[in-house]
Protein backbone atom coordinates (compact mmCIF):
# COMPACT_ATOMS: atom_id res chain seq x y z
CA UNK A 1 0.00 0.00 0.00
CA UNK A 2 1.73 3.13 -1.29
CA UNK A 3 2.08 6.21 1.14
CA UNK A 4 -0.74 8.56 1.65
CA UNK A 5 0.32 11.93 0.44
CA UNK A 6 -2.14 14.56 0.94
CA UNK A 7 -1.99 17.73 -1.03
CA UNK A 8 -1.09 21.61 -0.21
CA UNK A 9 -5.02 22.56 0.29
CA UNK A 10 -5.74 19.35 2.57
CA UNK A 11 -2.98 20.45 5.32
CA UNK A 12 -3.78 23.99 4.94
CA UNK A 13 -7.46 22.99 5.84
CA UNK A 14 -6.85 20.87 8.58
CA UNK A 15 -4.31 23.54 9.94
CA UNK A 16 -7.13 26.39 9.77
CA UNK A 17 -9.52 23.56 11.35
CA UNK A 18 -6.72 23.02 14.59
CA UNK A 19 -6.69 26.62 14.53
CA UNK A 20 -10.80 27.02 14.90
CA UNK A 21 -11.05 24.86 17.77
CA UNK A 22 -8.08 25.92 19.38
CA UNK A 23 -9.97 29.64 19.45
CA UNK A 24 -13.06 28.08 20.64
CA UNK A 25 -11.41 25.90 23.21
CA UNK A 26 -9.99 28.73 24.11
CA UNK A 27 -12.91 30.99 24.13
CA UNK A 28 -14.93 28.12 26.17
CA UNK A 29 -12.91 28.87 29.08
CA UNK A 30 -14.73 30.65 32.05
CA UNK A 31 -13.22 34.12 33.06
CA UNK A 32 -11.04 34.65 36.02
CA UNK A 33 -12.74 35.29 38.71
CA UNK A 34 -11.19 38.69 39.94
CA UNK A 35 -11.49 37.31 44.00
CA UNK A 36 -8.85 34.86 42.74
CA UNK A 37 -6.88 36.66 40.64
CA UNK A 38 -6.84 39.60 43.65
CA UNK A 39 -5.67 36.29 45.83
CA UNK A 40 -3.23 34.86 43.51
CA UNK A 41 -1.24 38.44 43.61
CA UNK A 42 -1.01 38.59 47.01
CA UNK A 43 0.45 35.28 47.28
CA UNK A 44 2.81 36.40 44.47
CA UNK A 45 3.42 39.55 46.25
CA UNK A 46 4.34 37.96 49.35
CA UNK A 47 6.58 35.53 47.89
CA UNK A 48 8.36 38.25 46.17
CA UNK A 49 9.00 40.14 49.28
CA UNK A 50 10.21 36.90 51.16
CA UNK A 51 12.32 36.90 48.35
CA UNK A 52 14.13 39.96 48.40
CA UNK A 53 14.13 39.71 52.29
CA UNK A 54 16.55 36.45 51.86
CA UNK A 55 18.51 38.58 49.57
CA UNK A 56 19.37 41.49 51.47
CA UNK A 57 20.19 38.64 54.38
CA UNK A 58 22.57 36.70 51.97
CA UNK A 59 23.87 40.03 50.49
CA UNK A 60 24.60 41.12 54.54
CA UNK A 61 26.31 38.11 55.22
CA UNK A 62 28.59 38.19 52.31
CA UNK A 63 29.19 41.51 52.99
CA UNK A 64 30.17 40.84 56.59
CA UNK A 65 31.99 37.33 55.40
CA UNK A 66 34.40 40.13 53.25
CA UNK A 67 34.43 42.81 56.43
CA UNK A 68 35.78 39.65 58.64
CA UNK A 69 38.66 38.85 55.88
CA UNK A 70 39.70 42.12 55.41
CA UNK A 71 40.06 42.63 59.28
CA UNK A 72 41.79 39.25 59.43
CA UNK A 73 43.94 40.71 56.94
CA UNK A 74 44.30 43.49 58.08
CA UNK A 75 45.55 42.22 61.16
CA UNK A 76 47.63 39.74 60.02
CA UNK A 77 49.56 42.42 58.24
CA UNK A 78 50.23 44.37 61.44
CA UNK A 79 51.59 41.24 63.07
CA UNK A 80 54.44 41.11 59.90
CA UNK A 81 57.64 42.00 61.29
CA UNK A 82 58.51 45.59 59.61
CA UNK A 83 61.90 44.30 57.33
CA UNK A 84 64.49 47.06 58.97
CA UNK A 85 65.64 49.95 57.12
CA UNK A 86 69.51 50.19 55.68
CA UNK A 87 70.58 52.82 57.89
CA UNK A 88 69.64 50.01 60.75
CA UNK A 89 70.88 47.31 59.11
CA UNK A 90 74.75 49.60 58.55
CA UNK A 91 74.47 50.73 62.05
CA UNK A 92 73.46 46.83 63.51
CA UNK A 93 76.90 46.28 61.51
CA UNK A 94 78.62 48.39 62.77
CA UNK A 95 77.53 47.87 66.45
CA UNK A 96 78.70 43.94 65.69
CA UNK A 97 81.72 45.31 64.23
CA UNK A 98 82.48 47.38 67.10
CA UNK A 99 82.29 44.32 69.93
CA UNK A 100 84.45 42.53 67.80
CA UNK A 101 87.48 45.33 68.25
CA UNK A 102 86.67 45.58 71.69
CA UNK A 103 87.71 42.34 72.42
């Protein structure tokens, strides 16, 4: 049994007939009822603001995660020894250089 091959004007009419009763299924809907719609907001409204309320928090804490390492930091820098200048490094020297003559 060979293929069945419909033509150009077949598919275009079955399209345009998918089409139709899409629209109607469409149209056979019932309206929103505006009590639930007013509801459905709200809940969306809410969820938003939860939301952005566990934003700012994680925004806070990463904020204060990168206060804490720059303090940490910060500190750990003050604790490095300062490296000594030349003038105290010549005059160390010299100070060595001097016990050893006095001897």
């Amino acid at each position: 049994m060979p293929p069945f091959k419909d033509s150009f004007q077949e598919r275009l009419s079955r399209a345009n007939q998918a089409k139709t009763t899409a629209l109607e299924k469409l149209r056979a809907k019932p309206p929103i009822d505006p009590a639930v719609a007013a509801e459905r907001q709200a809940a969306q409204a809410k969820r938003e603001a939860a939301q952005a309320e566990a934003r700012a928090q994680k925004q806070a804490a990463i904020a204060q995660a990168k206060a804490e390492k720059a303090a940490r930091a910060a500190e750990a820098e003050a604790r490095k020894p300062v490296p000594k200048t030349e003038a105290q490094k010549k005059a160390e020297r010299d100070a060595r250089y001097a016990a050893r003559k006095a001897r």
